[in-house]
C-alpha atoms as a PDB file:
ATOM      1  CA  UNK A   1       0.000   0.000   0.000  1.00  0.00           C
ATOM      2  CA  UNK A   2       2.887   2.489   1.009  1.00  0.00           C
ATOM      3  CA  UNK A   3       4.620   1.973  -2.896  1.00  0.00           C
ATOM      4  CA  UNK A   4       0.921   1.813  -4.660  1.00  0.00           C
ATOM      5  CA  UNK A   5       0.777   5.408  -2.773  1.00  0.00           C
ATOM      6  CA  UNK A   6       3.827   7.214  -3.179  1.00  0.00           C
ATOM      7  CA  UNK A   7       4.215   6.030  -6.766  1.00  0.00           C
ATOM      8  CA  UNK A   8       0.766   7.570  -7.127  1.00  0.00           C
ATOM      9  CA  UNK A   9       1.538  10.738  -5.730  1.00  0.00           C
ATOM     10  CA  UNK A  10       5.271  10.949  -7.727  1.00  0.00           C
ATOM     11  CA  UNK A  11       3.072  10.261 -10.986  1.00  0.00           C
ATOM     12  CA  UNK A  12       0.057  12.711  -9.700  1.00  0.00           C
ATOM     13  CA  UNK A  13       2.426  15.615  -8.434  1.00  0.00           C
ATOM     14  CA  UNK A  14       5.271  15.364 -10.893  1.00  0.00           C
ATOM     15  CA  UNK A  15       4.146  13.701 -13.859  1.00  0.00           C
ATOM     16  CA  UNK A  16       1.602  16.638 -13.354  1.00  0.00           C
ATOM     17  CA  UNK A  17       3.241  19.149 -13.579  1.00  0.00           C
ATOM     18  CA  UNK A  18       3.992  19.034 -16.986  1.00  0.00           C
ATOM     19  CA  UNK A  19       0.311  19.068 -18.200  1.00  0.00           C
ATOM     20  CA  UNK A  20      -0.071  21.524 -15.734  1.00  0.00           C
ATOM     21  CA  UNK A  21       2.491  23.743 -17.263  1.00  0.00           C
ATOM     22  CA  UNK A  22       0.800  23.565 -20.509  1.00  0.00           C
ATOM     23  CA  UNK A  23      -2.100  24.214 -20.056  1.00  0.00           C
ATOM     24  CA  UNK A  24      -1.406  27.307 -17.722  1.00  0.00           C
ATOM     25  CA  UNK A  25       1.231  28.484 -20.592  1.00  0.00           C
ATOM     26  CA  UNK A  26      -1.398  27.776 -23.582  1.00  0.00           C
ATOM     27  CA  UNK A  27       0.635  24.889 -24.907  1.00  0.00           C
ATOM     28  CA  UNK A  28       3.157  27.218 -25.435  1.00  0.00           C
ATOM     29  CA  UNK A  29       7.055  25.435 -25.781  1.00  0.00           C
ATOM     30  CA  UNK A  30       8.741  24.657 -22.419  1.00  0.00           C
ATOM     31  CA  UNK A  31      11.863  27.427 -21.195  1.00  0.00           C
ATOM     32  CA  UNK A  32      14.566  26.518 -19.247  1.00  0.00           C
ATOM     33  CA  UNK A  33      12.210  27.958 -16.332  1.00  0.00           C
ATOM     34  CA  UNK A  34       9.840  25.439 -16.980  1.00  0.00           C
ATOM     35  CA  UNK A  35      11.852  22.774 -16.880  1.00  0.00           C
ATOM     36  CA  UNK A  36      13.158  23.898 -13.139  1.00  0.00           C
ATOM     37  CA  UNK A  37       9.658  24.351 -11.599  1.00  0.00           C
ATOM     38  CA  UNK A  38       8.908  20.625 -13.861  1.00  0.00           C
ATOM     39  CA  UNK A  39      12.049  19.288 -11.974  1.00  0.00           C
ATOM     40  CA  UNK A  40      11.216  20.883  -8.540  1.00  0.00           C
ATOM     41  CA  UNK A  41       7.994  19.450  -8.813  1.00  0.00           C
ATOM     42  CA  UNK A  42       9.716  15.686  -9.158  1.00  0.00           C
ATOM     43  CA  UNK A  43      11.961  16.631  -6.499  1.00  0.00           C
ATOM     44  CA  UNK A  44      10.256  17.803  -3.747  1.00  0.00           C
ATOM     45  CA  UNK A  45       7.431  15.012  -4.178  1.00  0.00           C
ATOM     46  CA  UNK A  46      10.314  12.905  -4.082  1.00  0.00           C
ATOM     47  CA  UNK A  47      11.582  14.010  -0.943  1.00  0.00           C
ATOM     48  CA  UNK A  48       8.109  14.243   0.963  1.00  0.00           C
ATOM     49  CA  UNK A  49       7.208  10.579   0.239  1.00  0.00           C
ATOM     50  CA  UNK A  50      10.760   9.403   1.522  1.00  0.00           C
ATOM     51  CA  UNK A  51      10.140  11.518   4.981  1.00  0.00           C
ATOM     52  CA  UNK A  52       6.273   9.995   4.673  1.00  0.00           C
ATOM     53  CA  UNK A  53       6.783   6.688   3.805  1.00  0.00           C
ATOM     54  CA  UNK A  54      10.567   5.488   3.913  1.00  0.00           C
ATOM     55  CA  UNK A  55      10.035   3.776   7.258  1.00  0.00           C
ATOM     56  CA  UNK A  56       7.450   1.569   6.235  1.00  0.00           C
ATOM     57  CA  UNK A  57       8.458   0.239   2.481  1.00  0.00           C
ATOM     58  CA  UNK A  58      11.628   1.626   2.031  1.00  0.00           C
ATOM     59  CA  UNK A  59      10.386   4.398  -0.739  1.00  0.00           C
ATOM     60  CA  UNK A  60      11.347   2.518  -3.516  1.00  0.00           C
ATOM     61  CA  UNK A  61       8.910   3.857  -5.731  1.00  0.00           C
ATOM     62  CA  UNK A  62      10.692   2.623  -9.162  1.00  0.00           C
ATOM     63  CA  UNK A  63      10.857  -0.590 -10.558  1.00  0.00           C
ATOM     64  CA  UNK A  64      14.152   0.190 -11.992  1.00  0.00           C
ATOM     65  CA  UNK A  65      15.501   0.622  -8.140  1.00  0.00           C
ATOM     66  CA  UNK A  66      13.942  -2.262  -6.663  1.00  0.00           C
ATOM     67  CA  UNK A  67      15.087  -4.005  -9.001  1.00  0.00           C
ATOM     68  CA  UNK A  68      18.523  -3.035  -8.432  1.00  0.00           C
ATOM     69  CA  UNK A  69      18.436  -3.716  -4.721  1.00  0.00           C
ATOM     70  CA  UNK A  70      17.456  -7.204  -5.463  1.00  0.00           C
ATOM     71  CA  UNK A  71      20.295  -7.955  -7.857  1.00  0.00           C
ATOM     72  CA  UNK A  72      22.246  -6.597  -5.343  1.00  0.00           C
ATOM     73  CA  UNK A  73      21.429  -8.963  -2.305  1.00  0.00           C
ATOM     74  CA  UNK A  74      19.549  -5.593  -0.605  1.00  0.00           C
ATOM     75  CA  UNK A  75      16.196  -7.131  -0.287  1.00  0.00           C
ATOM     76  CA  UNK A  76      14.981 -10.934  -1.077  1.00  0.00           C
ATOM     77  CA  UNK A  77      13.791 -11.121  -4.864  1.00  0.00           C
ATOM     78  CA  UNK A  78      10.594 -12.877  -3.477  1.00  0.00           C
ATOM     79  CA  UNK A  79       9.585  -9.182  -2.723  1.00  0.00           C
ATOM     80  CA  UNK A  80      10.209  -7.577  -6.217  1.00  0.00           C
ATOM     81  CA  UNK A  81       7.070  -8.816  -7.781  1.00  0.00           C
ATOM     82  CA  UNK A  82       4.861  -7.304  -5.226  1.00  0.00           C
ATOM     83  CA  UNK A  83       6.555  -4.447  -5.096  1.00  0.00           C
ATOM     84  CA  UNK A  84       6.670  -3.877  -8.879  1.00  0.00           C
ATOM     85  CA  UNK A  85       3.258  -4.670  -9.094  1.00  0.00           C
ATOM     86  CA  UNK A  86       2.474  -1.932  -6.393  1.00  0.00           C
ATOM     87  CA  UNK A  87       4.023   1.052  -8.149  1.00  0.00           C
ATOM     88  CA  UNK A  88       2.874   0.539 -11.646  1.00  0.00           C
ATOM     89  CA  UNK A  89      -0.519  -0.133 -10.024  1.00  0.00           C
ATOM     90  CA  UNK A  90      -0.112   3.073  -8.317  1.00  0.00           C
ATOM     91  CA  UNK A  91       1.761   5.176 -11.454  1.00  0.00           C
ATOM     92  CA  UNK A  92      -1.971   4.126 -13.406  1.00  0.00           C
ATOM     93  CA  UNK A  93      -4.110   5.750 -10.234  1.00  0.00           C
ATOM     94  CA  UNK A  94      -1.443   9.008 -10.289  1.00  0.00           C
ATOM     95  CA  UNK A  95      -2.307   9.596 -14.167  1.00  0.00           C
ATOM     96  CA  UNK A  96      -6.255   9.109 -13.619  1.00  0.00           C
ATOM     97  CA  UNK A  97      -5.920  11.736 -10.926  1.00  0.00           C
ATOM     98  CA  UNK A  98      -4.275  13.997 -13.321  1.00  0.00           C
ATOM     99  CA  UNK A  99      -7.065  13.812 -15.759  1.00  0.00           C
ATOM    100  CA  UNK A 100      -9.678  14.230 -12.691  1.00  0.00           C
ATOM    101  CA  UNK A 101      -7.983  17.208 -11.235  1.00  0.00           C
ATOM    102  CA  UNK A 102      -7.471  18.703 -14.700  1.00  0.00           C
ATOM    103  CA  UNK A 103      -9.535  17.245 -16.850  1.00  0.00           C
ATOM    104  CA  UNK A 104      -9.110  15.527 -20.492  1.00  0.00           C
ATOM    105  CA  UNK A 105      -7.181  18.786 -21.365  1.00  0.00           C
ATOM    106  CA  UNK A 106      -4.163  16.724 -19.210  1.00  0.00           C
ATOM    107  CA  UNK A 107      -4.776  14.023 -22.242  1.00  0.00           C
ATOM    108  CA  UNK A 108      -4.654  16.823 -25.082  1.00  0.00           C
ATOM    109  CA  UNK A 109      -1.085  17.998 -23.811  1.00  0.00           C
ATOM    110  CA  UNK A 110       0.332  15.041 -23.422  1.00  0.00           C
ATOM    111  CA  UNK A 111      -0.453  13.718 -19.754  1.00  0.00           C
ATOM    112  CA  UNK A 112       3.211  14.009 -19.120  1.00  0.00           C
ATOM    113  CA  UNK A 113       3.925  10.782 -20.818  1.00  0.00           C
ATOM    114  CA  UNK A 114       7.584  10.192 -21.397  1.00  0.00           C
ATOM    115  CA  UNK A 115       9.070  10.082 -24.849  1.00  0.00           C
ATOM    116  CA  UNK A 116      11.455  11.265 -26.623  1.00  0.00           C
ATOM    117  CA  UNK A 117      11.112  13.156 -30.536  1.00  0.00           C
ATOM    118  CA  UNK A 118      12.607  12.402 -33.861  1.00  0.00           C
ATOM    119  CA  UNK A 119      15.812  13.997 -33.576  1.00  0.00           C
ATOM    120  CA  UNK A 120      16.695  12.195 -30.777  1.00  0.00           C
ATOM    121  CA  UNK A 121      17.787   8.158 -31.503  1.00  0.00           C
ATOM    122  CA  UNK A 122      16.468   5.217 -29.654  1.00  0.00           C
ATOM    123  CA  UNK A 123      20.005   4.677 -28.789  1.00  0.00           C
ATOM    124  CA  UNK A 124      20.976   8.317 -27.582  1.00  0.00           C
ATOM    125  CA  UNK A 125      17.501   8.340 -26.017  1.00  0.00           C
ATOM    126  CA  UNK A 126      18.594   4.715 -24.393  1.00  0.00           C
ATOM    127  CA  UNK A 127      21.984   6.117 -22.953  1.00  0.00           C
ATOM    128  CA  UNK A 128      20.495   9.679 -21.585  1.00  0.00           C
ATOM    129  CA  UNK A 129      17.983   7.351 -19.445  1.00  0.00           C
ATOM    130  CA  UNK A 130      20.463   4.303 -18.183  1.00  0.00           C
ATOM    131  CA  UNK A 131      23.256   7.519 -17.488  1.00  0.00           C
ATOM    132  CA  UNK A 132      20.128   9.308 -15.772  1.00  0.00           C
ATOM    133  CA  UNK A 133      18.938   6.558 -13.952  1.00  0.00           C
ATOM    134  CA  UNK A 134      22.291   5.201 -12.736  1.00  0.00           C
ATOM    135  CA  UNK A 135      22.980   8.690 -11.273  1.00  0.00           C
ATOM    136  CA  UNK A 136      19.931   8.612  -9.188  1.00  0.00           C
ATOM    137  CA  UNK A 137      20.381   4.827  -7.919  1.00  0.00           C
ATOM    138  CA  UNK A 138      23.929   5.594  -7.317  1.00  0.00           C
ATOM    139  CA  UNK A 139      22.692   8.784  -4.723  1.00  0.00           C
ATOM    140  CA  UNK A 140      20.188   5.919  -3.522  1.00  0.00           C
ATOM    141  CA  UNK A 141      22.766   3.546  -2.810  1.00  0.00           C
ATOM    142  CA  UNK A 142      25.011   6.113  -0.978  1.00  0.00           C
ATOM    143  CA  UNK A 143      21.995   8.171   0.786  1.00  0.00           C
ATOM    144  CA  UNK A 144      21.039   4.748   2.314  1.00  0.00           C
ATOM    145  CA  UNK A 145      24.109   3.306   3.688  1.00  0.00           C
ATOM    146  CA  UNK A 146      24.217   2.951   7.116  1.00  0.00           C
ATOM    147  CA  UNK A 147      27.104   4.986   7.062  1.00  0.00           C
ATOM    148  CA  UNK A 148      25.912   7.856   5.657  1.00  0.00           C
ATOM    149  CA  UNK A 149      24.839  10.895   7.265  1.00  0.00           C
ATOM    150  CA  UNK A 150      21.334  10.156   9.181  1.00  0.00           C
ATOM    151  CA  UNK A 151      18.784  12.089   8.221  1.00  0.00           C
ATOM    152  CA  UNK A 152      19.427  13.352   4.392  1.00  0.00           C
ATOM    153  CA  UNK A 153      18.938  10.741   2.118  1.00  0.00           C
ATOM    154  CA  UNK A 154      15.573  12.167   1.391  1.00  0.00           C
ATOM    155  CA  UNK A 155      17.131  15.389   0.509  1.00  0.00           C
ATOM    156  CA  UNK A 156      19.973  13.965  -0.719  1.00  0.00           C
ATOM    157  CA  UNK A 157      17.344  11.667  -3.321  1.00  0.00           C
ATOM    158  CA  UNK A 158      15.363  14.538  -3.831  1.00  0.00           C
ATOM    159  CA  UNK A 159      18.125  16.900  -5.482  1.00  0.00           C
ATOM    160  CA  UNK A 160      19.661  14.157  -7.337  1.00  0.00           C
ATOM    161  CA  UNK A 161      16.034  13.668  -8.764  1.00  0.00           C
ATOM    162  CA  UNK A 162      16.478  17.487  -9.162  1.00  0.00           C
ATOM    163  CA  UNK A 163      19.256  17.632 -11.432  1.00  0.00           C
ATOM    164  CA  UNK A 164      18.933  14.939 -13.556  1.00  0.00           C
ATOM    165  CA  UNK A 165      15.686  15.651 -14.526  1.00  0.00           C
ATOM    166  CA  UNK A 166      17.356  19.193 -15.597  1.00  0.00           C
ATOM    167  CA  UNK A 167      19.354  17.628 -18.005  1.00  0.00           C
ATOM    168  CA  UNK A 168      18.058  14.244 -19.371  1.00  0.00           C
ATOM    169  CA  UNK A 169      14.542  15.848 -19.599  1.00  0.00           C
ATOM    170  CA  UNK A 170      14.936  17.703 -23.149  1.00  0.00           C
ATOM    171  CA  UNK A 171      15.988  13.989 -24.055  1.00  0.00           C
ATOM    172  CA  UNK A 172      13.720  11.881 -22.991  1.00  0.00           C
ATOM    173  CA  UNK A 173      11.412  13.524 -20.650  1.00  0.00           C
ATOM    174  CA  UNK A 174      13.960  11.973 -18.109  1.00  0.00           C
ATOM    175  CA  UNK A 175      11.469   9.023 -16.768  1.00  0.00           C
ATOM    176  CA  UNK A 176      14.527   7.478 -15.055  1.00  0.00           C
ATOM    177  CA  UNK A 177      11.870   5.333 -13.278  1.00  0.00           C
ATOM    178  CA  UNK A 178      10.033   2.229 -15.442  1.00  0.00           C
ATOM    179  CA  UNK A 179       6.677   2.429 -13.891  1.00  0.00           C
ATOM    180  CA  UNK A 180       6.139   6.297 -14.337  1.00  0.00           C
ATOM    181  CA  UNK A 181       6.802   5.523 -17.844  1.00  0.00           C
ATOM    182  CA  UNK A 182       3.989   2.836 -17.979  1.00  0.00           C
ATOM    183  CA  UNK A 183       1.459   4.367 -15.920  1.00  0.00           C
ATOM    184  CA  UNK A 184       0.645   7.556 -17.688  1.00  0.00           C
ATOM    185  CA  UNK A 185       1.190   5.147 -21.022  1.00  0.00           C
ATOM    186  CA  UNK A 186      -1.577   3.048 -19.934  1.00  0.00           C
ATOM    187  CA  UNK A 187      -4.443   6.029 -19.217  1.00  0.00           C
ATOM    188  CA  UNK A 188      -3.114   7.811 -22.108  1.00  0.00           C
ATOM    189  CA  UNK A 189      -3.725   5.191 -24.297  1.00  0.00           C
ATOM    190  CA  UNK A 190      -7.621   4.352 -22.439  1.00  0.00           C
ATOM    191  CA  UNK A 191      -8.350   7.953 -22.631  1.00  0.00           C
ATOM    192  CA  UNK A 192      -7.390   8.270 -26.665  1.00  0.00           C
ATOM    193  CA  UNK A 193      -4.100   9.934 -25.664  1.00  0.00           C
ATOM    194  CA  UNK A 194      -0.806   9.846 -28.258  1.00  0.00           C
ATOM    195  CA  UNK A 195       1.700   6.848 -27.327  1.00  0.00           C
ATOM    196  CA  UNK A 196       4.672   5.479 -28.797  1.00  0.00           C
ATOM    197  CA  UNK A 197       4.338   2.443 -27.460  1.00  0.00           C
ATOM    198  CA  UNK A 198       7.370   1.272 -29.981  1.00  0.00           C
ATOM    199  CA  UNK A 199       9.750   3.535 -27.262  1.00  0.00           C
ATOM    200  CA  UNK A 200       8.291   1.702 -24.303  1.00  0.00           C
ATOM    201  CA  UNK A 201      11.701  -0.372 -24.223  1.00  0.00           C
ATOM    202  CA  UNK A 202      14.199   1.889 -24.666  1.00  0.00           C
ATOM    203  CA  UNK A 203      12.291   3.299 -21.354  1.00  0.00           C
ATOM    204  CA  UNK A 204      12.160   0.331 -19.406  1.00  0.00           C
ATOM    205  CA  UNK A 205      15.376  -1.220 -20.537  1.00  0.00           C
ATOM    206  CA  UNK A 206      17.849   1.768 -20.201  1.00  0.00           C
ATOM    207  CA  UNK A 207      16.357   2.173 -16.301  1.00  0.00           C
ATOM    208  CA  UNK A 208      16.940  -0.799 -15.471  1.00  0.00           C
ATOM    209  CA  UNK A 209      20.514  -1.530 -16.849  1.00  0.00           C
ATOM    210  CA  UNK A 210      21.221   2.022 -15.456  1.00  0.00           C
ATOM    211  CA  UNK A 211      20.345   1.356 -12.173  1.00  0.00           C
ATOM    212  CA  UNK A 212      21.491  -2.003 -11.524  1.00  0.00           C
ATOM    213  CA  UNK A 213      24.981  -1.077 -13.319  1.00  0.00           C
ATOM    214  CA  UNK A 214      25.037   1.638 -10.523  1.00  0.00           C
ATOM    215  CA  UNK A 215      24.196  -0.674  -7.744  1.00  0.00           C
ATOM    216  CA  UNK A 216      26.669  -3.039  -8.585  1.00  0.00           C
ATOM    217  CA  UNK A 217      29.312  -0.052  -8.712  1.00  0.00           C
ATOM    218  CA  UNK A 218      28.283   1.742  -5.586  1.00  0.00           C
ATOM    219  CA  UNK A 219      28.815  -2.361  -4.058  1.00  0.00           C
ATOM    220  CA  UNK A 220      32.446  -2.680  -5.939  1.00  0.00           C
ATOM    221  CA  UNK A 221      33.326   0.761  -3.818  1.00  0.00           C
ATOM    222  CA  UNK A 222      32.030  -0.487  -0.672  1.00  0.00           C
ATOM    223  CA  UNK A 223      34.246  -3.904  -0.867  1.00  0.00           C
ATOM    224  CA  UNK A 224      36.974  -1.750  -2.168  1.00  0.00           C
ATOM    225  CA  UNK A 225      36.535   0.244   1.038  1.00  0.00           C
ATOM    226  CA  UNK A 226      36.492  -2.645   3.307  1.00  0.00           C
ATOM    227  CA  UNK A 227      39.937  -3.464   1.989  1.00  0.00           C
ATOM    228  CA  UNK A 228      41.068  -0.958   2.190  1.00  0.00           C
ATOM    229  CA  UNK A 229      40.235  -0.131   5.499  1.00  0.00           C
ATOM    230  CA  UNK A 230      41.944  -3.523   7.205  1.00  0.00           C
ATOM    231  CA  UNK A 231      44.902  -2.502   5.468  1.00  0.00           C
ATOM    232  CA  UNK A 232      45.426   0.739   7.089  1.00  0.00           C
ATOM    233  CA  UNK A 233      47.571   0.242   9.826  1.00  0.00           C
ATOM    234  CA  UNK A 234      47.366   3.977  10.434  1.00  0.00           C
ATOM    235  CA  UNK A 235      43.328   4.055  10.939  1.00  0.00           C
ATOM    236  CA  UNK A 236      42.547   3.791  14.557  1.00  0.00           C
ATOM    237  CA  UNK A 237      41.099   0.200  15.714  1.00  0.00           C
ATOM    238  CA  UNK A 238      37.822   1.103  15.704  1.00  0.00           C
ATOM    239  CA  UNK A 239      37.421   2.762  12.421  1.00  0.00           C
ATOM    240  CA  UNK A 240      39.235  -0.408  10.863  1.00  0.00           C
ATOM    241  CA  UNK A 241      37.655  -2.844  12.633  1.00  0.00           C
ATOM    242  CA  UNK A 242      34.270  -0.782  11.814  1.00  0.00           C
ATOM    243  CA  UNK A 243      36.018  -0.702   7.774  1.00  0.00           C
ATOM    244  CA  UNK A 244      36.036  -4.236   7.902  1.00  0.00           C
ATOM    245  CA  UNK A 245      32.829  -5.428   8.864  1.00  0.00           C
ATOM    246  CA  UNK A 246      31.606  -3.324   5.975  1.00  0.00           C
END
């Protein structure tokens, strides 16, 4: 229930925001500006659901990071399908509540679903997303650690969110996350939307090789650490003793 309803919420509040932006601009093109208060939008939804939810499912809310922590040995894979099933269940309910807070004029400018335009390949549109999505799972990785400074990793999550969105989102829309991609596909599509459905795996596959890429590196640094640590005969005991059990 906690992923069905933050997923909903990233989808309602920043998914939203970019028929909201049309339709208050007259379906004018997107500035730079746009793209901030777009990004903000993402971010700070973002960070409110981690604060709101994080201690009950972990605030996963992307397939593409659950995913990752599974291949990684974070959480048992016996969890993934519910999970999965959870957000994209809860990325459809954030794109109906687009169209019921703003009507079928959402579904006119888009709905916010994620693609990317003619002068932009399936494979550069496939490298902006895995490069996008790897930053943000590598933050995820680091802003969870035990290690790490308690506190911040919804900020931390939040602003990476932030500034990728800044500069994969002229690309691709920067989805970075599998099931926002799906969602809004899904209603579009009910509600006689436009959907390339023929991009739909450059989406999904990018996100997920990004993220799990990133997982796996974030987990080479770690064990690098480690080593590094018990070989440090200048560290204090604790800290290498601390190094090692990492």
């Amino acid at each position: 229930m906690a992923e069905m309803l933050g997923t909903a919420m990233l989808v309602f509040i920043g998914v939203g925001s970019v028929p909201a932006t049309l339709i208050v601009n007259g379906k004018a093109p997107f500035t730079f500006a746009d793209l901030g208060m777009i990004s903000l939008a993402f971010a700070t939804v973002v960070i409110a659901m981690i604060y709101a939810i994080g201690h009950i499912s972990g605030c996963q809310i992307n397939p593409a990071i659950t995913l990752a922590l599974a291949a990684t040995k974070k959480m048992p894979w016996r969890d993934v399908p519910g999970y999965i099933a959870a957000q994209v269940v809860g990325a459809v309910l954030g794109a109906l509540a687009i169209i019921g807070v703003l009507g079928h004029q959402a579904v006119t400018v888009g709905l916010g679903i994620a693609n990317y335009g003619p002068q932009v390949g399936a494979g550069q549109a496939f490298f902006a997303e895995a490069v996008g999505t790897a930053i943000l799972a590598f933050v995820v990785f680091g802003a969870i650690d035990r290690r790490s400074a308690g506190g911040f990793a919804g900020l931390a999550i939040g602003l990476a969110v932030f500034a990728v969105i800044m500069v994969v989102g002229p690309a691709t829309s920067s989805a970075i996350n599998p099931a926002r991609v799906v969602g809004p596909m899904l209603v579009g599509q009910v509600f006689n939307g436009t959907v390339h459905w023929n991009q739909l795996p450059v989406y999904l596959i990018g996100d997920i090789v990004g993220a799990v890429a990133a997982g796996f590196l974030y987990v080479a640094l770690n064990a690098s650490r480690g080593i590094a640590a018990t070989t440090d005969v200048t560290a204090e005991p604790v800290a290498a003793a601390e190094g090692a059990l990492s």
